[in-house]
C-alpha atoms as a PDB file:
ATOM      1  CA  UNK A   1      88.670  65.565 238.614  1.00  0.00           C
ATOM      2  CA  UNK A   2      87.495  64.001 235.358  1.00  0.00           C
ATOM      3  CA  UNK A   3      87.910  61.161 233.042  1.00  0.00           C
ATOM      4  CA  UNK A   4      89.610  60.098 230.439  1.00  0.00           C
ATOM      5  CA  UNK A   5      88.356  57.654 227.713  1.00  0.00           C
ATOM      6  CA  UNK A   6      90.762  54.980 226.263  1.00  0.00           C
ATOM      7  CA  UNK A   7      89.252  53.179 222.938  1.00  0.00           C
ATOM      8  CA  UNK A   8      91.146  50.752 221.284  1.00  0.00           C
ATOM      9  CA  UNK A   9      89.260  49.224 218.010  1.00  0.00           C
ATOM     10  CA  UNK A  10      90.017  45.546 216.125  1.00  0.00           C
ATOM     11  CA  UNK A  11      89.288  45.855 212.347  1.00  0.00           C
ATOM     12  CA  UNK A  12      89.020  43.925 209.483  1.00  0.00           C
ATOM     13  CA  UNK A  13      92.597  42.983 208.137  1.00  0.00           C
ATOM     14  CA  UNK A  14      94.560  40.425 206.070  1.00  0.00           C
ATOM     15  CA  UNK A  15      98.214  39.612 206.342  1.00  0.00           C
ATOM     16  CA  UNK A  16      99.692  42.797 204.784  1.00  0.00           C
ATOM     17  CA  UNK A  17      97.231  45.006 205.838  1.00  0.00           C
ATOM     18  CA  UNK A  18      94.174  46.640 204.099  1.00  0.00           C
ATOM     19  CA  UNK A  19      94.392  50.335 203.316  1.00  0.00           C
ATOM     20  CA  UNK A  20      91.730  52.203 205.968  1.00  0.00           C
ATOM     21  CA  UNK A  21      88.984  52.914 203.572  1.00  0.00           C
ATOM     22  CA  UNK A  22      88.951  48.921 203.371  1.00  0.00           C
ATOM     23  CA  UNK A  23      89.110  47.903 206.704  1.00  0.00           C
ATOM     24  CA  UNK A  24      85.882  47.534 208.970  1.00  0.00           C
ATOM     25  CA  UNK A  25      85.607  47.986 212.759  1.00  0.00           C
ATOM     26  CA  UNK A  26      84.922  44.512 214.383  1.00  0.00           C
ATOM     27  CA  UNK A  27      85.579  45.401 218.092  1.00  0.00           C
ATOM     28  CA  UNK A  28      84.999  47.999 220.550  1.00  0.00           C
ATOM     29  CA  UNK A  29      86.643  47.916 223.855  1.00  0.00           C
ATOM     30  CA  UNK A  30      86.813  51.671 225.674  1.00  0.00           C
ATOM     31  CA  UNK A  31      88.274  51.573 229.501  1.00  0.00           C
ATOM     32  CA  UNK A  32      87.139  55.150 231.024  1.00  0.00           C
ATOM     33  CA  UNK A  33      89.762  55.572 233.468  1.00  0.00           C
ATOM     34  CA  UNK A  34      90.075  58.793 235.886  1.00  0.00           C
ATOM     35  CA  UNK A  35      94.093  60.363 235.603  1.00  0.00           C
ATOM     36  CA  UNK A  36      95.490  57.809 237.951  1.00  0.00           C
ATOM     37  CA  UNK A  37      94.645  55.062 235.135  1.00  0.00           C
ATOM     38  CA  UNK A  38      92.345  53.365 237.325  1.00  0.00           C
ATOM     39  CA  UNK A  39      89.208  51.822 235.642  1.00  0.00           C
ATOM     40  CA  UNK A  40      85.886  53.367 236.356  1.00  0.00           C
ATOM     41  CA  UNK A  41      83.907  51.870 233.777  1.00  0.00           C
ATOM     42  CA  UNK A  42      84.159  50.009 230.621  1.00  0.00           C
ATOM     43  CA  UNK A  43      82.598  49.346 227.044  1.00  0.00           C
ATOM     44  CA  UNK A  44      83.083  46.223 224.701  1.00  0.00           C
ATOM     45  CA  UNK A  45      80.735  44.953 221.949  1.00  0.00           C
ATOM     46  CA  UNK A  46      81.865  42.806 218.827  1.00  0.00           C
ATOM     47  CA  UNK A  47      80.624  44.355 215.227  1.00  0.00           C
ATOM     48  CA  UNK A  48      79.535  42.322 212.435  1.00  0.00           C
ATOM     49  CA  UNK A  49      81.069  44.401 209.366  1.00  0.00           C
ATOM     50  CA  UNK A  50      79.153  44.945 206.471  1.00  0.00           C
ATOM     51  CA  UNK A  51      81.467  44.976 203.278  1.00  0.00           C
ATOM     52  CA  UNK A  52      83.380  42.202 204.031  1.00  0.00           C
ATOM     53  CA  UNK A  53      81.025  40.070 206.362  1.00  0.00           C
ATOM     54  CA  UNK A  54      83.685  36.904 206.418  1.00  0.00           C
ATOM     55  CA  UNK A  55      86.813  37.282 208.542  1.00  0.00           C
ATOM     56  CA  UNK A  56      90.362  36.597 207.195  1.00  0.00           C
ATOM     57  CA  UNK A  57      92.165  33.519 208.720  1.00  0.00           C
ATOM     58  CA  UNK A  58      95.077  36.312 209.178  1.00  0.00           C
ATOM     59  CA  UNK A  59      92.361  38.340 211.254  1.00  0.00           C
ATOM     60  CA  UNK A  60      90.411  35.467 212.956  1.00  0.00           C
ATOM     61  CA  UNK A  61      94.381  34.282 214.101  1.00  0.00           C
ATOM     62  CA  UNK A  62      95.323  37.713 214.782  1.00  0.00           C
ATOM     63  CA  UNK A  63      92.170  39.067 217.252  1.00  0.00           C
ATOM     64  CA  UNK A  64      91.061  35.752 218.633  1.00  0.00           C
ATOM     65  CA  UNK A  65      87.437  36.808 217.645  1.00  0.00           C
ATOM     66  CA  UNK A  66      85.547  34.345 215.268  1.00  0.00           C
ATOM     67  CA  UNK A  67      83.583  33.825 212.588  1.00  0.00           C
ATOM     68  CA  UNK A  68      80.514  33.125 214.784  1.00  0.00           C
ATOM     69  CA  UNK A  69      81.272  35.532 216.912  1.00  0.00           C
ATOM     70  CA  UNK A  70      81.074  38.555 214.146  1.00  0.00           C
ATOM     71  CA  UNK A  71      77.607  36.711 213.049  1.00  0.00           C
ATOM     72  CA  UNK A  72      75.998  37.049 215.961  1.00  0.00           C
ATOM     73  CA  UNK A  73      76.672  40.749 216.512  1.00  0.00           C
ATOM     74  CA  UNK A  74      74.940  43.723 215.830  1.00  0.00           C
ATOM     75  CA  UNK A  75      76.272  45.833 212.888  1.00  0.00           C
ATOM     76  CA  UNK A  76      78.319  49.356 213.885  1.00  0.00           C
ATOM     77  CA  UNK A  77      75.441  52.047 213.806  1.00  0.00           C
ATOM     78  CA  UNK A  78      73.803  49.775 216.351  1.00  0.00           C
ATOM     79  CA  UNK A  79      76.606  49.420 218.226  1.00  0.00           C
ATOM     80  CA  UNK A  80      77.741  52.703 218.455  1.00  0.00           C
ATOM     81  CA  UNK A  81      73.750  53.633 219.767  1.00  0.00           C
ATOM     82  CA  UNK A  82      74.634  51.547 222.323  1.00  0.00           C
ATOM     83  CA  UNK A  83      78.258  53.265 222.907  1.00  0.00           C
ATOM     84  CA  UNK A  84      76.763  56.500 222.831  1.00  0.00           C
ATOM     85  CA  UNK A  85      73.635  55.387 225.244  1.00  0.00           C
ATOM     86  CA  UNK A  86      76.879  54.054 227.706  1.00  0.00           C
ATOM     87  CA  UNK A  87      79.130  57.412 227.605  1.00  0.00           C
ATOM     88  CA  UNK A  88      76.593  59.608 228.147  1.00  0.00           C
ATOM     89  CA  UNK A  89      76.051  58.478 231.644  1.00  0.00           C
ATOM     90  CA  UNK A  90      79.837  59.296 231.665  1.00  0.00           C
ATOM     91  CA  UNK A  91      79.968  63.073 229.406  1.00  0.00           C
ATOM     92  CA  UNK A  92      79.846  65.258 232.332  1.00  0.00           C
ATOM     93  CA  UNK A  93      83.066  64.364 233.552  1.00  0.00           C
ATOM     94  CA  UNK A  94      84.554  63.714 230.295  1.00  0.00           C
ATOM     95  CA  UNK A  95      87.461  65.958 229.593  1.00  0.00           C
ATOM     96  CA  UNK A  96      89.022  64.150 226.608  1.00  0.00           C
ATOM     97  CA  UNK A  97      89.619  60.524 225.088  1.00  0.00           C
ATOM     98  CA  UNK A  98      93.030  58.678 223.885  1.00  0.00           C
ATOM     99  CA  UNK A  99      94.092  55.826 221.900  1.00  0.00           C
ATOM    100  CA  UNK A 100      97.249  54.288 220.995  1.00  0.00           C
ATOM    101  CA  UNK A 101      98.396  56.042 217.953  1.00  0.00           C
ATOM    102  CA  UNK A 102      95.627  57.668 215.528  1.00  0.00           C
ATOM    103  CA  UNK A 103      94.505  54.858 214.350  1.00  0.00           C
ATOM    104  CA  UNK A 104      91.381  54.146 215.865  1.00  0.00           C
ATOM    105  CA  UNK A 105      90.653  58.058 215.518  1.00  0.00           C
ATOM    106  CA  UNK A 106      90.920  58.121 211.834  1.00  0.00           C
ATOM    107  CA  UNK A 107      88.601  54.502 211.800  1.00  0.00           C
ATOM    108  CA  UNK A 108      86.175  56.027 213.823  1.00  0.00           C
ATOM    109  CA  UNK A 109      86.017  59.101 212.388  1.00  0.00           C
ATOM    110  CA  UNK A 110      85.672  57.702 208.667  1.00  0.00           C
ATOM    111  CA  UNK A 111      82.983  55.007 210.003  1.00  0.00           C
ATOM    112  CA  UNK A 112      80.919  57.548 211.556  1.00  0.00           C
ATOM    113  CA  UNK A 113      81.002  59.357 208.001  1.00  0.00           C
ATOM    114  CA  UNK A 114      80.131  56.286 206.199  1.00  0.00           C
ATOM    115  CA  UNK A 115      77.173  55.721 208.282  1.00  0.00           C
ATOM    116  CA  UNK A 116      76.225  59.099 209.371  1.00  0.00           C
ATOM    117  CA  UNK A 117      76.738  59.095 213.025  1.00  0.00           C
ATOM    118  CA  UNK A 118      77.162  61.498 215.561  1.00  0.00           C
ATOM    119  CA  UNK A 119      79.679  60.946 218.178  1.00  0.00           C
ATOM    120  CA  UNK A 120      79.843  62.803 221.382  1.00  0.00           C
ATOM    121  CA  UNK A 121      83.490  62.070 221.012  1.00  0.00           C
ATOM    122  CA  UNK A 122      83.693  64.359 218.200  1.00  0.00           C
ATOM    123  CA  UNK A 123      83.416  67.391 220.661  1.00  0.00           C
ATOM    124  CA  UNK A 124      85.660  66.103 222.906  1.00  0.00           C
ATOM    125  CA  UNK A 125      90.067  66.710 222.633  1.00  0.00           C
ATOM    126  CA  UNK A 126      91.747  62.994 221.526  1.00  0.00           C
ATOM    127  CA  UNK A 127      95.287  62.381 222.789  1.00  0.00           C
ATOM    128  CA  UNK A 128      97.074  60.576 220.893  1.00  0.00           C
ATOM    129  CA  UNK A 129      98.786  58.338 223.484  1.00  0.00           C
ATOM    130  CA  UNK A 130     101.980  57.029 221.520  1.00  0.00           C
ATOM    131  CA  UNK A 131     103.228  60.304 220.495  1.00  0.00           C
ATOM    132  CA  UNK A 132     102.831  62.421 224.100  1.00  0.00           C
ATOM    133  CA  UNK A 133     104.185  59.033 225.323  1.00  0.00           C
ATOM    134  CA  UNK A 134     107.374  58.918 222.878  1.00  0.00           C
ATOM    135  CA  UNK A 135     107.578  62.879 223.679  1.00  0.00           C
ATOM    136  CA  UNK A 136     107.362  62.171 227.659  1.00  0.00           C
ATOM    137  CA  UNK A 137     109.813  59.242 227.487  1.00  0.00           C
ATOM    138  CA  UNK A 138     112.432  61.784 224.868  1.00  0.00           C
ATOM    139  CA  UNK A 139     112.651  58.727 222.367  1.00  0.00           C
ATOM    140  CA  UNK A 140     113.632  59.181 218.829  1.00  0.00           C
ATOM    141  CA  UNK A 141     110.669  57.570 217.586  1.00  0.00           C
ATOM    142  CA  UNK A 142     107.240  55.990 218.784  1.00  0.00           C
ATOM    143  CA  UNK A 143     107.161  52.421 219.394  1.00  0.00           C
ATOM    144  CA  UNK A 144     104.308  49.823 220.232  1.00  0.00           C
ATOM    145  CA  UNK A 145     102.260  49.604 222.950  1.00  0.00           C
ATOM    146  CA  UNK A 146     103.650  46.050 224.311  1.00  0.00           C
ATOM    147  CA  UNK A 147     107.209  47.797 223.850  1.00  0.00           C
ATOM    148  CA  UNK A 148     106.308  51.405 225.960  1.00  0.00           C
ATOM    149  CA  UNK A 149     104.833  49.116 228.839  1.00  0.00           C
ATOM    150  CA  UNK A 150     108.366  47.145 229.016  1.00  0.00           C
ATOM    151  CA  UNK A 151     109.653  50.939 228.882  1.00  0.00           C
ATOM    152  CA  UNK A 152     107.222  51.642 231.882  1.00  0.00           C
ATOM    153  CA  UNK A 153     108.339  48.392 233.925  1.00  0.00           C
ATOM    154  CA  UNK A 154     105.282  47.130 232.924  1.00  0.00           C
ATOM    155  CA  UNK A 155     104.096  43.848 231.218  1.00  0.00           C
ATOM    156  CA  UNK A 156     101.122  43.454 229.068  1.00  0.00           C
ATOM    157  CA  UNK A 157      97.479  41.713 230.868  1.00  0.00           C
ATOM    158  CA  UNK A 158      95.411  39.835 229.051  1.00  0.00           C
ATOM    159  CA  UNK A 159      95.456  38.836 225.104  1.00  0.00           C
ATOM    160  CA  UNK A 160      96.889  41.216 222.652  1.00  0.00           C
ATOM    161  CA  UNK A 161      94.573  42.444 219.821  1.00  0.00           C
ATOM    162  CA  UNK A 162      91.562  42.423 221.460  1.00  0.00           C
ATOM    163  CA  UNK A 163      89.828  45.738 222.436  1.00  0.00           C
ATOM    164  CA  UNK A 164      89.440  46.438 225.704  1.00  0.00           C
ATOM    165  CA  UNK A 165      92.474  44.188 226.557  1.00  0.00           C
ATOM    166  CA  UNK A 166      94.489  47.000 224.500  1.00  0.00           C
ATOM    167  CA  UNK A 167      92.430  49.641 225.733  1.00  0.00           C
ATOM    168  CA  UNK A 168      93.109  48.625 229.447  1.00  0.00           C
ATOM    169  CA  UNK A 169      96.722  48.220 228.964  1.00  0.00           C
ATOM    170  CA  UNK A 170      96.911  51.815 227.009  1.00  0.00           C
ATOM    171  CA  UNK A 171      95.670  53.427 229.727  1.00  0.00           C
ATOM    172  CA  UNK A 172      97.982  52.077 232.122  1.00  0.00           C
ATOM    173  CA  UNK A 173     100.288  54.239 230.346  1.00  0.00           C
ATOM    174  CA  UNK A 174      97.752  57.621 230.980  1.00  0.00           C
ATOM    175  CA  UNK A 175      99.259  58.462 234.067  1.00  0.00           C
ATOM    176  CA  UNK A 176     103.019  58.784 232.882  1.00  0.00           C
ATOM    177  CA  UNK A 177     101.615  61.109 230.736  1.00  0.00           C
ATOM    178  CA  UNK A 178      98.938  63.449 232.154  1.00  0.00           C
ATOM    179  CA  UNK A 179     100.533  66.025 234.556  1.00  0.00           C
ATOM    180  CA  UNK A 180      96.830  65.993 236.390  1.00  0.00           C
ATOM    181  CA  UNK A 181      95.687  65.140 239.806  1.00  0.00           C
ATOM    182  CA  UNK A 182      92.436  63.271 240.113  1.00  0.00           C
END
């Protein structure tokens, strides 16, 4: 009978990648979805970073999310007061949160260090979708979450690389996963 929480997270990036510790959350999207991967509610708020306030043309191309756009947002800590304000209406039925890989665990979990949040999602069990999905589907190896939807008979909605567009999709995938009745 509960919930599951899907986050997906856009970062800071140039073409080669930034090592984590370098790399600053710029989107939120979170789709809380009950087992049958049906949408209940969702989250999504851009995040002006702080270390490296100017985008990359790699990640301005990459996450369709400009300049202006990271300007005129809020930075994460108040952000995430407004992320926490949203999933506590939502904790009681909460029985654990996924994303696609552990990524956006790892990100979140060193962000919330860095600014010295509290998440309720730090109480809460994180699947990590790619893996139980690679396990559930007996492939060799993981592969992306465009390619496990095509695996699924499925084809991706909406623009790739941004939040809740990824989140959405990802939990379109919760239900070949979760042995649980809603």
């Amino acid at each position: 009978m509960g919930h599951w929480l899907v986050i997906d997270l856009e970062a800071t990036t140039d073409e080669g990648g930034w090592a984590m510790e370098e790399m600053e959350i710029i989107e939120i999207g979170a789709s809380l979805v009950g087992v049958d991967g049906h949408e209940r509610d969702h989250f999504q708020r851009i995040v002006k970073p702080q270390r490296r306030p100017c985008l990359t043309d790699f990640c301005r191309e990459l996450t369709h999310i400009s300049q202006t756009d990271v300007d005129n947002a809020a930075p994460l800590p108040q952000v995430w007061a407004q992320f926490e304000r949203w999933l506590m209406q939502h904790a009681s039925r909460l029985v654990g949160w996924s994303s696609w890989g552990d990524y956006d665990r790892r990100q979140l979990e060193q962000e919330w260090r860095q600014h010295r949040l509290h998440s309720l999602l730090a109480d809460v069990p994180h699947l990590n979708l790619k893996q139980a999905f690679a396990k559930a589907r007996q492939l060799q190896r993981p592969v992306g979450l465009h390619s496990a939807l095509q695996l699924a008979g499925m084809q991706f909605q909406g623009q790739q690389h941004r939040a809740l567009e990824d989140a959405r999709n990802t939990a379109r995938l919760l239900p070949l996963v979760l042995p649980l009745k809603d």
